[in-house]
Protein backbone atom coordinates (compact mmCIF):
# COMPACT_ATOMS: atom_id res chain seq x y z
CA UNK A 1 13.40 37.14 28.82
CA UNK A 2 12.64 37.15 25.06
CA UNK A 3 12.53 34.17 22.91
CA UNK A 4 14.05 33.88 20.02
CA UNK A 5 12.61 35.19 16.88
CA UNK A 6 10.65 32.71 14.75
CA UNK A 7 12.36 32.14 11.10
CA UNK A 8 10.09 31.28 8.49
CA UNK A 9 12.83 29.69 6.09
CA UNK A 10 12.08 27.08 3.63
CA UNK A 11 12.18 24.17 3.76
CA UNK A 12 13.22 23.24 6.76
CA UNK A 13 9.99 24.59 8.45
CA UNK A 14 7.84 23.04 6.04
CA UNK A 15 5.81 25.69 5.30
CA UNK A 16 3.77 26.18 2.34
CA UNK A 17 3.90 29.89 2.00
CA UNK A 18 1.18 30.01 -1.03
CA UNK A 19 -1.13 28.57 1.73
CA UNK A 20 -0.13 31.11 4.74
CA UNK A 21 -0.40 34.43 6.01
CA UNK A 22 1.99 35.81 7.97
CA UNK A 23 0.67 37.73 11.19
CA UNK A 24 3.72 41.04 12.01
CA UNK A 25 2.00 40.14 16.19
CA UNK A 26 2.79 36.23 15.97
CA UNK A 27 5.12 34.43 18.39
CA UNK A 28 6.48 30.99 18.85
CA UNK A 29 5.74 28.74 21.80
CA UNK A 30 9.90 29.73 22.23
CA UNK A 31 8.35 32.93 23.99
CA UNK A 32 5.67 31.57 25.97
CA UNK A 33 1.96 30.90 24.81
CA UNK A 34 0.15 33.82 22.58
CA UNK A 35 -2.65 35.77 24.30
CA UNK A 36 -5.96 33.53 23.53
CA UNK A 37 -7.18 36.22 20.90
CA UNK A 38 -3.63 35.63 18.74
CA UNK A 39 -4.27 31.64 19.14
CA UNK A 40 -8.32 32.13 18.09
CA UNK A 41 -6.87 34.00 14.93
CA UNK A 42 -4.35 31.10 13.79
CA UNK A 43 -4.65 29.99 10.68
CA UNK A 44 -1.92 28.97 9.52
CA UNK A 45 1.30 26.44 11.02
CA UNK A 46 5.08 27.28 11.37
CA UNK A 47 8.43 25.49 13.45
CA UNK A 48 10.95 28.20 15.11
CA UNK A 49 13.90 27.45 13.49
CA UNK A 50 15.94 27.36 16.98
CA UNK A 51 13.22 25.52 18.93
CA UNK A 52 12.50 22.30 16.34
CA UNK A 53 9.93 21.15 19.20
CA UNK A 54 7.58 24.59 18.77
CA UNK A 55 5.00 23.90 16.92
CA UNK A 56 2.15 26.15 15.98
CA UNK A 57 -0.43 24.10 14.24
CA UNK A 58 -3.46 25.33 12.67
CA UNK A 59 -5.33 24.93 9.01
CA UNK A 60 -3.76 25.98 5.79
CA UNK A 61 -5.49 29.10 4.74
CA UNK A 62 -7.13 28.00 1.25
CA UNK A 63 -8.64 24.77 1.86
CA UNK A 64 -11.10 23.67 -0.80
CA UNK A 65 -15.21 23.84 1.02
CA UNK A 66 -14.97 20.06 0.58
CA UNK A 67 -11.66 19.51 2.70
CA UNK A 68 -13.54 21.64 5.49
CA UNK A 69 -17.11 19.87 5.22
CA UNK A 70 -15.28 16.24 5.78
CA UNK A 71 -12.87 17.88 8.49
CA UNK A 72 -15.91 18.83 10.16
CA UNK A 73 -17.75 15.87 9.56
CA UNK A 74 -14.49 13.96 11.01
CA UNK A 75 -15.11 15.89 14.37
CA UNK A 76 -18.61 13.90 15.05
CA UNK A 77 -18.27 9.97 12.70
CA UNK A 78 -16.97 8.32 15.80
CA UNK A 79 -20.47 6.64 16.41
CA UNK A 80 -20.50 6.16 12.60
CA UNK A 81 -16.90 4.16 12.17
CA UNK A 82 -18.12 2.31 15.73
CA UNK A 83 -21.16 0.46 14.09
CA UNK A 84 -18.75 -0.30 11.17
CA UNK A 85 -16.21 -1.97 13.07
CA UNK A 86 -18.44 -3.71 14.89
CA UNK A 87 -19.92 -5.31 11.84
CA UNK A 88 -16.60 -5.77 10.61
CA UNK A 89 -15.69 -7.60 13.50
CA UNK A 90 -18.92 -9.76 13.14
CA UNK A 91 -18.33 -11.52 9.53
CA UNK A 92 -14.29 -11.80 10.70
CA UNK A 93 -12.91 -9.25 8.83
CA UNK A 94 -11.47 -6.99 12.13
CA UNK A 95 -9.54 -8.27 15.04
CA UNK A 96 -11.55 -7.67 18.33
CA UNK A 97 -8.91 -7.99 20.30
CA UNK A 98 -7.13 -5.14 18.50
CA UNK A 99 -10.32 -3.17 17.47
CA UNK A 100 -9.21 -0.56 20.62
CA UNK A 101 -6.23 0.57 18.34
CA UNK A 102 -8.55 1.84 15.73
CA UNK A 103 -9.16 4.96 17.94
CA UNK A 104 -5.91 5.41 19.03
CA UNK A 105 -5.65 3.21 21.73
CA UNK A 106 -2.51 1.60 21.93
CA UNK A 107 -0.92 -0.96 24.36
CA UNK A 108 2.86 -0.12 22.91
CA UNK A 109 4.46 2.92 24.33
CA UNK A 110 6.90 4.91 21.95
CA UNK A 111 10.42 4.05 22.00
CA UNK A 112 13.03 6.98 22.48
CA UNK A 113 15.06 7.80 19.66
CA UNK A 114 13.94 8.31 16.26
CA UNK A 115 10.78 6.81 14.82
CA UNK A 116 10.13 7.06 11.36
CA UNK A 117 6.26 5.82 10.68
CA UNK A 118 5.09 4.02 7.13
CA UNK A 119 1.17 4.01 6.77
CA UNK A 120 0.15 1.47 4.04
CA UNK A 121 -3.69 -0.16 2.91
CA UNK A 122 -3.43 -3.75 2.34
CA UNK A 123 -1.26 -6.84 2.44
CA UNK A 124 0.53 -6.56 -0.08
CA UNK A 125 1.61 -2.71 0.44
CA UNK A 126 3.18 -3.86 3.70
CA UNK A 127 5.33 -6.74 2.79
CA UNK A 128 6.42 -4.43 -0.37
CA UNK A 129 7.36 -2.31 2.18
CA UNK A 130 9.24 -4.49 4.32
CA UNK A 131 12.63 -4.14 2.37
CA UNK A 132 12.46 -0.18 2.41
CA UNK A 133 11.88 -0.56 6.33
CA UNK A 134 14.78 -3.02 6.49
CA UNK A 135 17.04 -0.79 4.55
CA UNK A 136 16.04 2.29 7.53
CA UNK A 137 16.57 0.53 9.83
CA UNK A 138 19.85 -0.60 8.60
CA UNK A 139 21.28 3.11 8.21
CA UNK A 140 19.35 3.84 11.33
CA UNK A 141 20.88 1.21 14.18
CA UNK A 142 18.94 3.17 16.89
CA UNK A 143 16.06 4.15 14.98
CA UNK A 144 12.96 2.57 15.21
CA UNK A 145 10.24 1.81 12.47
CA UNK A 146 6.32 2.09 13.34
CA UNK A 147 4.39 0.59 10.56
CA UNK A 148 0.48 1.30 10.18
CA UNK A 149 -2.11 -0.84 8.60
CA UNK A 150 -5.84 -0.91 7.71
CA UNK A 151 -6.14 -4.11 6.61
CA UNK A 152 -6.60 -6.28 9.44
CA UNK A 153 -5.01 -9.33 7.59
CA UNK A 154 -1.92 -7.56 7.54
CA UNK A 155 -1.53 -8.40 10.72
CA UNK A 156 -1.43 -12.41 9.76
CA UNK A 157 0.94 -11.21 6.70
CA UNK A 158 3.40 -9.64 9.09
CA UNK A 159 3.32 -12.36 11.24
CA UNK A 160 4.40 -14.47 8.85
CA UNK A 161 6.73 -12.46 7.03
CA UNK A 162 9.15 -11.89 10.49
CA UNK A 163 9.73 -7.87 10.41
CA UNK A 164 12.86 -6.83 11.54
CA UNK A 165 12.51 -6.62 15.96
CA UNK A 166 12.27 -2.71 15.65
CA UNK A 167 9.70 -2.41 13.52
CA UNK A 168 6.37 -1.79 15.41
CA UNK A 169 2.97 -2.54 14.06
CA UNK A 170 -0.17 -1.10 14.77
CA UNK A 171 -3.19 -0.62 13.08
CA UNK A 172 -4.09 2.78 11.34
CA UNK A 173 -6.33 4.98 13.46
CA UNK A 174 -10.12 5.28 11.44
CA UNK A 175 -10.24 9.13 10.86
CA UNK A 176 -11.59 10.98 12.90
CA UNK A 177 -9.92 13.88 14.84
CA UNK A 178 -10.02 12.68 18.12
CA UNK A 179 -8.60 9.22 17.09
CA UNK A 180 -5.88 10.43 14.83
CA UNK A 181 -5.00 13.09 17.65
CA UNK A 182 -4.61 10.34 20.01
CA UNK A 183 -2.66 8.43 17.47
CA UNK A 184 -0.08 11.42 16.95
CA UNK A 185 0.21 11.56 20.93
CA UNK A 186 0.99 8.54 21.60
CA UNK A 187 3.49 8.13 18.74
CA UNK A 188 5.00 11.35 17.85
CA UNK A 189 6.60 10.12 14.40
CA UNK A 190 9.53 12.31 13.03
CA UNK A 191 9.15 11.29 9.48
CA UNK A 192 5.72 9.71 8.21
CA UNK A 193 5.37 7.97 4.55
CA UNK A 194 2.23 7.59 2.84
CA UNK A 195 2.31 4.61 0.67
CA UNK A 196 0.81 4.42 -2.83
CA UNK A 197 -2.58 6.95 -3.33
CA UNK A 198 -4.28 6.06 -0.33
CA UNK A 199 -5.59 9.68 1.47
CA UNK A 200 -7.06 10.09 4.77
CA UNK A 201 -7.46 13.83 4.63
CA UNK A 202 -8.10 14.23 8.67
CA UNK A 203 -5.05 12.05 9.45
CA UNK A 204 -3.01 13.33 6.87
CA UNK A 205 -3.74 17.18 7.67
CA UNK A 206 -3.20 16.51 11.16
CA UNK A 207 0.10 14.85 10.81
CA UNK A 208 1.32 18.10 8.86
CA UNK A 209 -0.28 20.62 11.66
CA UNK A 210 2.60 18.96 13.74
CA UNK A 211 5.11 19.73 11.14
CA UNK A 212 6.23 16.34 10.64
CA UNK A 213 7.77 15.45 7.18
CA UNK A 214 5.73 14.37 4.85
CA UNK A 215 6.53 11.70 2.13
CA UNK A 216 4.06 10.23 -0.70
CA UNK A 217 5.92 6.59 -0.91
CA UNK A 218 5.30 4.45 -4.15
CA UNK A 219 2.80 6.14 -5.45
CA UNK A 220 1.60 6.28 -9.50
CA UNK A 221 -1.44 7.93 -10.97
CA UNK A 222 -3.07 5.54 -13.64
CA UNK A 223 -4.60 7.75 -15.96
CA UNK A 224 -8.32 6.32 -14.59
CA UNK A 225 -7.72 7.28 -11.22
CA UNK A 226 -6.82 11.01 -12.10
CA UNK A 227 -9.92 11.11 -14.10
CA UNK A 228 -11.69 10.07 -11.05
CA UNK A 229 -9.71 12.25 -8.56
CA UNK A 230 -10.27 15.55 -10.64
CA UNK A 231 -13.84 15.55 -9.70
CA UNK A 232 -12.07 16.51 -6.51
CA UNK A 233 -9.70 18.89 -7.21
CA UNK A 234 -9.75 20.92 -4.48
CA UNK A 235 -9.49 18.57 -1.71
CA UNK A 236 -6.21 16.77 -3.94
CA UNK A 237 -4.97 19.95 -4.17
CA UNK A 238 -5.38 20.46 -0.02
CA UNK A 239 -3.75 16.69 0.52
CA UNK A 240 -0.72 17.01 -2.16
CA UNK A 241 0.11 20.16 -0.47
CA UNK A 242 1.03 18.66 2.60
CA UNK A 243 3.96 16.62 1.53
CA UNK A 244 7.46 17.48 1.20
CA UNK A 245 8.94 14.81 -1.26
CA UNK A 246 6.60 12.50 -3.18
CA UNK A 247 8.30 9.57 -4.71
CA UNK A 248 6.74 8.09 -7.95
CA UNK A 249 6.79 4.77 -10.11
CA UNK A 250 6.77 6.12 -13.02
CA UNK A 251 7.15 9.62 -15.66
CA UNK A 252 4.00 9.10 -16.51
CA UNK A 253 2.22 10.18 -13.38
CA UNK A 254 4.33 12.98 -12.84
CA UNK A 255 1.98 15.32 -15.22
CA UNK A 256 -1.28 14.07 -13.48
CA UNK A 257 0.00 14.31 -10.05
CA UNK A 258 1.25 18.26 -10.93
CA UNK A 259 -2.09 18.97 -12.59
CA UNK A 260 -3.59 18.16 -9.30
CA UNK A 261 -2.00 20.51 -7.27
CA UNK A 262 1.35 18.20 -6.30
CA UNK A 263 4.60 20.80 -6.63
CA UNK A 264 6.53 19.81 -9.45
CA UNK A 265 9.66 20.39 -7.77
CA UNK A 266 9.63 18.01 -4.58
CA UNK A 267 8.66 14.86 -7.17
CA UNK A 268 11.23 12.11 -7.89
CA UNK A 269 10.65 9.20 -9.97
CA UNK A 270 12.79 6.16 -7.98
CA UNK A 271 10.79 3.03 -9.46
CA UNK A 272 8.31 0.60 -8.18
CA UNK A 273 9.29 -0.80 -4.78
CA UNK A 274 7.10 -3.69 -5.10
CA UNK A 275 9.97 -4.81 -8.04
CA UNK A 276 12.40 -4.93 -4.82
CA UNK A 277 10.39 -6.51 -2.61
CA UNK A 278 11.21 -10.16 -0.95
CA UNK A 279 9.50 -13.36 -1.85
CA UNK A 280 6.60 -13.71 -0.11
CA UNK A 281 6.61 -16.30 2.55
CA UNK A 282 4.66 -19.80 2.67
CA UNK A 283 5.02 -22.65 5.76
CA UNK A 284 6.79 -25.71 4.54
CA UNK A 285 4.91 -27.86 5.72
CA UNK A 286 1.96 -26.75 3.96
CA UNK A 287 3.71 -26.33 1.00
CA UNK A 288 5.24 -29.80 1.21
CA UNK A 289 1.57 -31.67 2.24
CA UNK A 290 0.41 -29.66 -0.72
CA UNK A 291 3.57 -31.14 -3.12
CA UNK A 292 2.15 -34.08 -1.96
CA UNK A 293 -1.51 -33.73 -2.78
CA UNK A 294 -0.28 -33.00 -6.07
CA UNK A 295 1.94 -35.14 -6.95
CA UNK A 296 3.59 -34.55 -10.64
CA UNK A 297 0.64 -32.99 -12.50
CA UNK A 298 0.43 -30.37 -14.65
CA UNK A 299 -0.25 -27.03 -12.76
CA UNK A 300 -1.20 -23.62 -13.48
CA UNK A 301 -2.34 -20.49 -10.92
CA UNK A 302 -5.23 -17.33 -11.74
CA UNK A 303 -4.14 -14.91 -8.88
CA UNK A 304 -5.58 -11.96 -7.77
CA UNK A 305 -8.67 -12.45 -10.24
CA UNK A 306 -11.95 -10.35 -10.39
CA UNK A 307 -15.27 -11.68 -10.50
CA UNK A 308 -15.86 -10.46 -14.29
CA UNK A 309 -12.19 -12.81 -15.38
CA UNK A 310 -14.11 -16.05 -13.77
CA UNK A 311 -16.12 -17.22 -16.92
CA UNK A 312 -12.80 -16.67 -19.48
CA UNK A 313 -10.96 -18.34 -16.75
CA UNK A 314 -13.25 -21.44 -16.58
CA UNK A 315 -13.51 -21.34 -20.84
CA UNK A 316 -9.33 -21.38 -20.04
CA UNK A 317 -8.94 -23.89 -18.09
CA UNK A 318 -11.51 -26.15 -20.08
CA UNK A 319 -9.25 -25.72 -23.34
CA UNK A 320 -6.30 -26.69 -21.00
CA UNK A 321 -7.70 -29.89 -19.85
CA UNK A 322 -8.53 -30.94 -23.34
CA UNK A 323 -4.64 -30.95 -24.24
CA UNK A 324 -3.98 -31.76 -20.76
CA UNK A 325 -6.24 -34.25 -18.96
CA UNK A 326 -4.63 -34.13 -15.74
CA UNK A 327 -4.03 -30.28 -15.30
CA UNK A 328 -4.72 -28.53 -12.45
CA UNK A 329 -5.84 -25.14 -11.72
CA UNK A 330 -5.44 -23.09 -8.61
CA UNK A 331 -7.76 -19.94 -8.38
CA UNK A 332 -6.91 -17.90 -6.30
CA UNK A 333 -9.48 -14.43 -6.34
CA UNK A 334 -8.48 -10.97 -5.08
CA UNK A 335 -11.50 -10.91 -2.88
CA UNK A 336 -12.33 -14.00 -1.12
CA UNK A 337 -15.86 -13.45 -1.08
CA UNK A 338 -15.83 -13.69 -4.60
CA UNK A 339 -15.30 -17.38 -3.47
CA UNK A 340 -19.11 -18.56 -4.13
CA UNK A 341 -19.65 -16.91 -7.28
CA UNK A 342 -16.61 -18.17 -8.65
CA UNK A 343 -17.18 -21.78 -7.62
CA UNK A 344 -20.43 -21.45 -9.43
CA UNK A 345 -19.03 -20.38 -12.80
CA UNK A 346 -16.87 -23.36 -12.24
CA UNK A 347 -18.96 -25.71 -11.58
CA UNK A 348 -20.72 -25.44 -15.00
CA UNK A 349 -17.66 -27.10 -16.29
CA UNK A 350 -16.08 -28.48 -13.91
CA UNK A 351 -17.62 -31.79 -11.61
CA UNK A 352 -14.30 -31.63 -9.25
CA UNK A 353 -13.77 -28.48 -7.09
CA UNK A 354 -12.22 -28.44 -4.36
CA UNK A 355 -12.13 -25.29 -1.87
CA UNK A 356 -8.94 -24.55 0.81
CA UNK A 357 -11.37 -22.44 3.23
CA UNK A 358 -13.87 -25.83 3.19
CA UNK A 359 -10.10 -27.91 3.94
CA UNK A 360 -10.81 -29.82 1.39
CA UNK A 361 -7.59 -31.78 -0.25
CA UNK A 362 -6.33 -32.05 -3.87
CA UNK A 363 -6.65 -36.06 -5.53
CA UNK A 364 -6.44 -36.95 -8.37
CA UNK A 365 -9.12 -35.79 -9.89
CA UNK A 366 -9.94 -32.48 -8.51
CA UNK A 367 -9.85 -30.33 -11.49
CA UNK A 368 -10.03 -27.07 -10.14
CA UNK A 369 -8.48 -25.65 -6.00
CA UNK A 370 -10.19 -22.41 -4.92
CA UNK A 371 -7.90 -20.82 -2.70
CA UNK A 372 -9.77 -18.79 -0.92
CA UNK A 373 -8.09 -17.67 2.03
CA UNK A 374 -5.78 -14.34 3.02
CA UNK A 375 -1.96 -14.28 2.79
CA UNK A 376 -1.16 -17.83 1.36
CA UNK A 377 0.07 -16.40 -2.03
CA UNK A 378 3.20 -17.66 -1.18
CA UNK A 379 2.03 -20.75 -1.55
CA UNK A 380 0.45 -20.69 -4.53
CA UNK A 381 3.02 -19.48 -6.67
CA UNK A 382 5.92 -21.71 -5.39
CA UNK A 383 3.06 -24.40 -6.43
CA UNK A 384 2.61 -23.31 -9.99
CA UNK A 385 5.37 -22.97 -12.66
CA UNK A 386 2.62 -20.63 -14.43
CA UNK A 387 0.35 -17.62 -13.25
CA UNK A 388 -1.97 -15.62 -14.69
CA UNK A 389 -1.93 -12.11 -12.86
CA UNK A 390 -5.56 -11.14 -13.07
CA UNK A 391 -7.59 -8.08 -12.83
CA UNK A 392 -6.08 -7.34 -16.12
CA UNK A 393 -7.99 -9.32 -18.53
CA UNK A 394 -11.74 -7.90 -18.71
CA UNK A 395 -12.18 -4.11 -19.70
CA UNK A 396 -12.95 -1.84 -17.01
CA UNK A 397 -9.81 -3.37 -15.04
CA UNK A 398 -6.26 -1.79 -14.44
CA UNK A 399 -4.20 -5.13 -13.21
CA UNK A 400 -1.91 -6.64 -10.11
CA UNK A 401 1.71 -6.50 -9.04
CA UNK A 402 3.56 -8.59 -11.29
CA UNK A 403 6.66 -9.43 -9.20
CA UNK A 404 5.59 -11.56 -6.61
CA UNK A 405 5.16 -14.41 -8.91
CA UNK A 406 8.74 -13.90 -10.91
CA UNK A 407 10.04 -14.04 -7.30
CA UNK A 408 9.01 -17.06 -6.82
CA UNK A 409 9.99 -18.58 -10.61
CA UNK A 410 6.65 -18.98 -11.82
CA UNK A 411 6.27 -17.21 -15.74
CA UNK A 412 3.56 -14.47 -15.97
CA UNK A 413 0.47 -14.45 -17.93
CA UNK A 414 -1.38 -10.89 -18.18
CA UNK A 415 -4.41 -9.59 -19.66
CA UNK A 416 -4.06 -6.11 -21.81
CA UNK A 417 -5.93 -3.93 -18.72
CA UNK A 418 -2.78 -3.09 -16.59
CA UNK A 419 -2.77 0.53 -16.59
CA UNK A 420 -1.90 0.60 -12.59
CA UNK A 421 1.29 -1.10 -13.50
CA UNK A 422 1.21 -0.22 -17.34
CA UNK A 423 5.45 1.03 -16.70
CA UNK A 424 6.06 -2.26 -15.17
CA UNK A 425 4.64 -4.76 -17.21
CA UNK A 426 6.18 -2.77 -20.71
CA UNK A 427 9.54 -2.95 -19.19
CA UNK A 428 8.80 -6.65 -18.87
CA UNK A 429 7.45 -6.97 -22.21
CA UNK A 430 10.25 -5.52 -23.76
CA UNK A 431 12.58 -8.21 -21.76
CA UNK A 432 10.18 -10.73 -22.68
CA UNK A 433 9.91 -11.44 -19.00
CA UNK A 434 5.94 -11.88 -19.13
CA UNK A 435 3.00 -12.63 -21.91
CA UNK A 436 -0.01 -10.63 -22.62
CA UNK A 437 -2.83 -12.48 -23.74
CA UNK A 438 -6.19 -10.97 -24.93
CA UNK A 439 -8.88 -13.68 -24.55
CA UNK A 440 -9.33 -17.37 -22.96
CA UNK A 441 -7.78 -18.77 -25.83
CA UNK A 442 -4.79 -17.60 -25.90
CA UNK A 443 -4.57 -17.99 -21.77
CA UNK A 444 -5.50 -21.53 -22.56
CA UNK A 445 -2.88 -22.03 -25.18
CA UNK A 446 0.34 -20.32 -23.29
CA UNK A 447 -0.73 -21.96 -19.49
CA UNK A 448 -0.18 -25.23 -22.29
CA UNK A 449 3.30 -24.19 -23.55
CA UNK A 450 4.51 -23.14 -20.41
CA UNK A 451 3.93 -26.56 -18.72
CA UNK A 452 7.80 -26.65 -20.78
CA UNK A 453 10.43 -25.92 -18.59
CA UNK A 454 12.50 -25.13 -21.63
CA UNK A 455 9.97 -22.55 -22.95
CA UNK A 456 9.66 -21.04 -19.52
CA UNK A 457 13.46 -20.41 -19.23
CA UNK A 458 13.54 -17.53 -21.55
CA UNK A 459 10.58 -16.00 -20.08
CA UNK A 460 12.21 -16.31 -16.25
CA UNK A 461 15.35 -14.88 -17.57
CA UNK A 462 13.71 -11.69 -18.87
CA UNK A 463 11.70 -11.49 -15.94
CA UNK A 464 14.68 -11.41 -13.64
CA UNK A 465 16.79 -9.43 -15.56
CA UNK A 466 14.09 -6.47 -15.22
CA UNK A 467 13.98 -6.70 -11.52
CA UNK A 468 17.83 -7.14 -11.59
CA UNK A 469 17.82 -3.66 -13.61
CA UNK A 470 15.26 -2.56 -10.46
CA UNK A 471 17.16 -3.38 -7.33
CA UNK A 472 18.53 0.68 -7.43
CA UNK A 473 14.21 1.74 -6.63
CA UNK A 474 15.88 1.10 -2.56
CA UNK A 475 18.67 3.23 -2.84
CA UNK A 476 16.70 5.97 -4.52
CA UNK A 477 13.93 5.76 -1.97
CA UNK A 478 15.72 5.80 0.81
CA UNK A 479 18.23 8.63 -0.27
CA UNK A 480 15.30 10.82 -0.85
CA UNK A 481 14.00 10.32 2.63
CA UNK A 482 17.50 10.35 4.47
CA UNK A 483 17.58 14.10 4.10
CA UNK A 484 14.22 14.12 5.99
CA UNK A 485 15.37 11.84 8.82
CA UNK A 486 16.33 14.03 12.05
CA UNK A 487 20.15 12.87 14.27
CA UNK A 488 17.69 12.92 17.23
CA UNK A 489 14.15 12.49 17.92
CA UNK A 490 12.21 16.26 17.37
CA UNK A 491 8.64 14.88 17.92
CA UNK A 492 6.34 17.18 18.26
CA UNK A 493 4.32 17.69 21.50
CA UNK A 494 0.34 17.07 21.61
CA UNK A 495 -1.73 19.84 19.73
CA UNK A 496 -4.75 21.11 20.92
CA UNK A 497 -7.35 23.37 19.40
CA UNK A 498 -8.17 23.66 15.83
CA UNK A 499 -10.59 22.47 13.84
């Protein structure tokens, strides 16, 4: 009996029909398997439009020579990404236990129904995440929500954040093709989203052989990264391709993300979904033994700080204790290796400092608390009525999420390099809901002011009316991924062959 004939309409097939060639001899799996010489000649991918589970996966015809020399160098890394783990695993920055899920071994079985899968870097991508995922699963009541990491202290973050019950984590496969094959087996996603401008070419490409839909979640394009990413034009050209909707922060990425191949029409601009997110959480116990500790001084936070900030911070926080004898500061770096060096730029100045990953406690006359540990942040900014957001203040830099620390009511202090976040942080300007300062003196002199809780009021009420003015970036997200989301689970089956 015949099958039916394939349909090559857009979009539900996701095809990208600049980057195929359609073969007059080619039939869907809806007819039975192609003759091995038809399958040898594939290059290109399309979905029956009657049989949403046929798949016919192979490369895009015009891949750039770089896409193909890391696609093929993605076929033999496993030893490679092996030693690294293992080293990772060695100075405690991978979870043994876990390390099997970095090839696509996974204890977790799929869950029938409808799984829509969110790949994100770091900590702080996930918990931004966390609303978007609660808001899915919301619409979705018999949906379920697999969540990817690569950061292994996401997996601490999560913990203590409490994800919604069907929301799955695992950690992202490394990429390679047999590990991101056995990833796609096991989990068979219906709708994957790609936060922020993360690429892993070999899982990404593989994920759109299946014809899965493809969302770019979150993402901006500071104007430094596209000057870095258009030494690789071709291979952003191959990866931007691939997606069916990409969802922005801002306008003024959308002219950098089209002049590197992205199509114009499938881009929305919904917002920053890190301006939605939920406070981030901190034990209160901790947080009250910490109250303790420090009693009613003055206190002021440096979060997510590079290692170049650390000498302004420590001129800073010497002008502060001048006017205020009995201030404390809390330094929190981005990197907590950056621990030592920062401790001795510190010390200098400094003859009491105190470190959290030595448990050392705050008295009375520690002057300075290095808080050098992973996914306390909570903490720190329900601690300190004012933060500086680093990464922003030395040149070269292009600054940190703003809104965890208005979450929490503590005022914002910026440097001027905050080009990652450059829409945010002028809509807060504007609302004079945060301060820009350009040198140690004037971080000393507003950490000072700000010890006022009637000079911080003004300040906290700009702040929240911006991320008041934000709440809509959920709605928007989400109604440009509903139309993606399937009734019923179509996942695809396990490919095999290709490069």
């Amino acid at each position: 009996m015949r099958g039916p004939t394939p349909s090559l309409r857009w979009p539900r097939q996701r095809v990208h029909p600049t980057r195929m060639r359609a073969k007059p001899s080619l039939r869907c799996n809806c007819a039975g398997p192609a003759p091995l010489s038809s399958r040898m000649e594939q290059d290109f991918r399309f979905a029956c439009s009657r049989c949403p589970r046929c798949r016919i996966a192979a490369l895009p015809e015009a891949m750039s020579p770089i896409t193909h020399l890391y696609l093929g160098f993605s076929m033999i890394s496993g030893p490679l990404w092996r030693l690294v783990l293992r080293r990772r695993v060695k100075v405690g920055k991978e979870s043994s236990v876990r390390l099997p899920e970095r090839f696509g071994f996974y204890r977790r079985q799929r869950p029938e129904g409808v799984l829509i899968w969110f790949n994100a870097l770091s900590v702080g991508e996930c918990l931004a995440l966390l609303p978007l995922i609660e808001r899915v699963l919301e619409e979705l009541p018999d949906a379920h929500v697999l969540l990817t990491s690569w950061n292994a202290a996401s997996e601490v973050a999560l913990t203590a954040a409490r994800p919604p019950d069907r929301c799955i984590h695992v950690f992202q496969p490394v990429d390679t093709v047999q590990a991101v094959r056995r990833f796609l087996d096991q989990w068979r996603p219906d709708v994957a989203g790609f936060y922020g401008l993360d690429f892993w070419p070999r899982l990404m490409i593989e994920t759109g052989r299946r014809g899965i839909p493809m969302m770019l979640v979150d993402s901006r394009m500071p104007d430094g990264s596209f000057r870095r990413r258009k030494r690789f034009a071709g291979p952003m050209r191959d990866i931007l391709g691939l997606f069916d909707r990409l969802l922005l922060q801002d306008k003024a990425s959308v002219p950098r993300f089209v002049a590197l191949g992205a199509d114009a029409t499938k881009i929305s601009v919904v917002g920053a979904l890190k301006s939605a997110a939920r406070p981030l959480p901190a034990p209160e116990k901790e947080l009250a033994e910490l109250r303790q500790q420090i009693g009613g001084r003055p206190v002021w936070l440096c979060a997510a700080t590079h290692r170049s900030e650390h000498p302004a911070i420590a001129e800073a926080h010497a002008k502060v204790i001048e006017e205020i004898p009995e201030a404390l500061l809390i330094l929190a770096p981005r990197h907590v290796r950056d621990a030592d060096e920062a401790e001795a730029h510190l010390r200098k100045r400094f003859a009491h400092v105190a470190r959290r990953s030595r448990e050392e406690r705050i008295d009375r006359i520690t002057q300075v608390y290095i808080a050098d540990s992973i996914g306390e942040m909570g903490l720190w900014y329900r601690l300190a009525p004012v933060s500086f957001v680093g990464h922003s203040l030395a040149p070269g830099l292009e600054g940190k999420n703003p809104f965890e620390a208005i979450a929490l009511g503590s005022c914002v202090l910026h440097g001027p390099e905050t080009s990652f976040f450059a829409e945010s942080y002028h809509g807060l300007g504007q609302a004079g809901g945060a301060i820009k300062v350009d040198s140690a003196g004037e971080l000393a002199s507003n950490a000072v002011l700000l010890q006022s809780s009637a000079l911080r009021k003004p300040v906290l009420e700009g702040a929240t009316k911006v991320v008041t003015d934000r709440r809509g970036v959920l709605d928007a997200t989400w109604d440009a991924m509903r139309q993606a989301v399937p009734q019923t689970s179509v996942a695809s089956p396990t490919f095999v062959g290709g490069l």
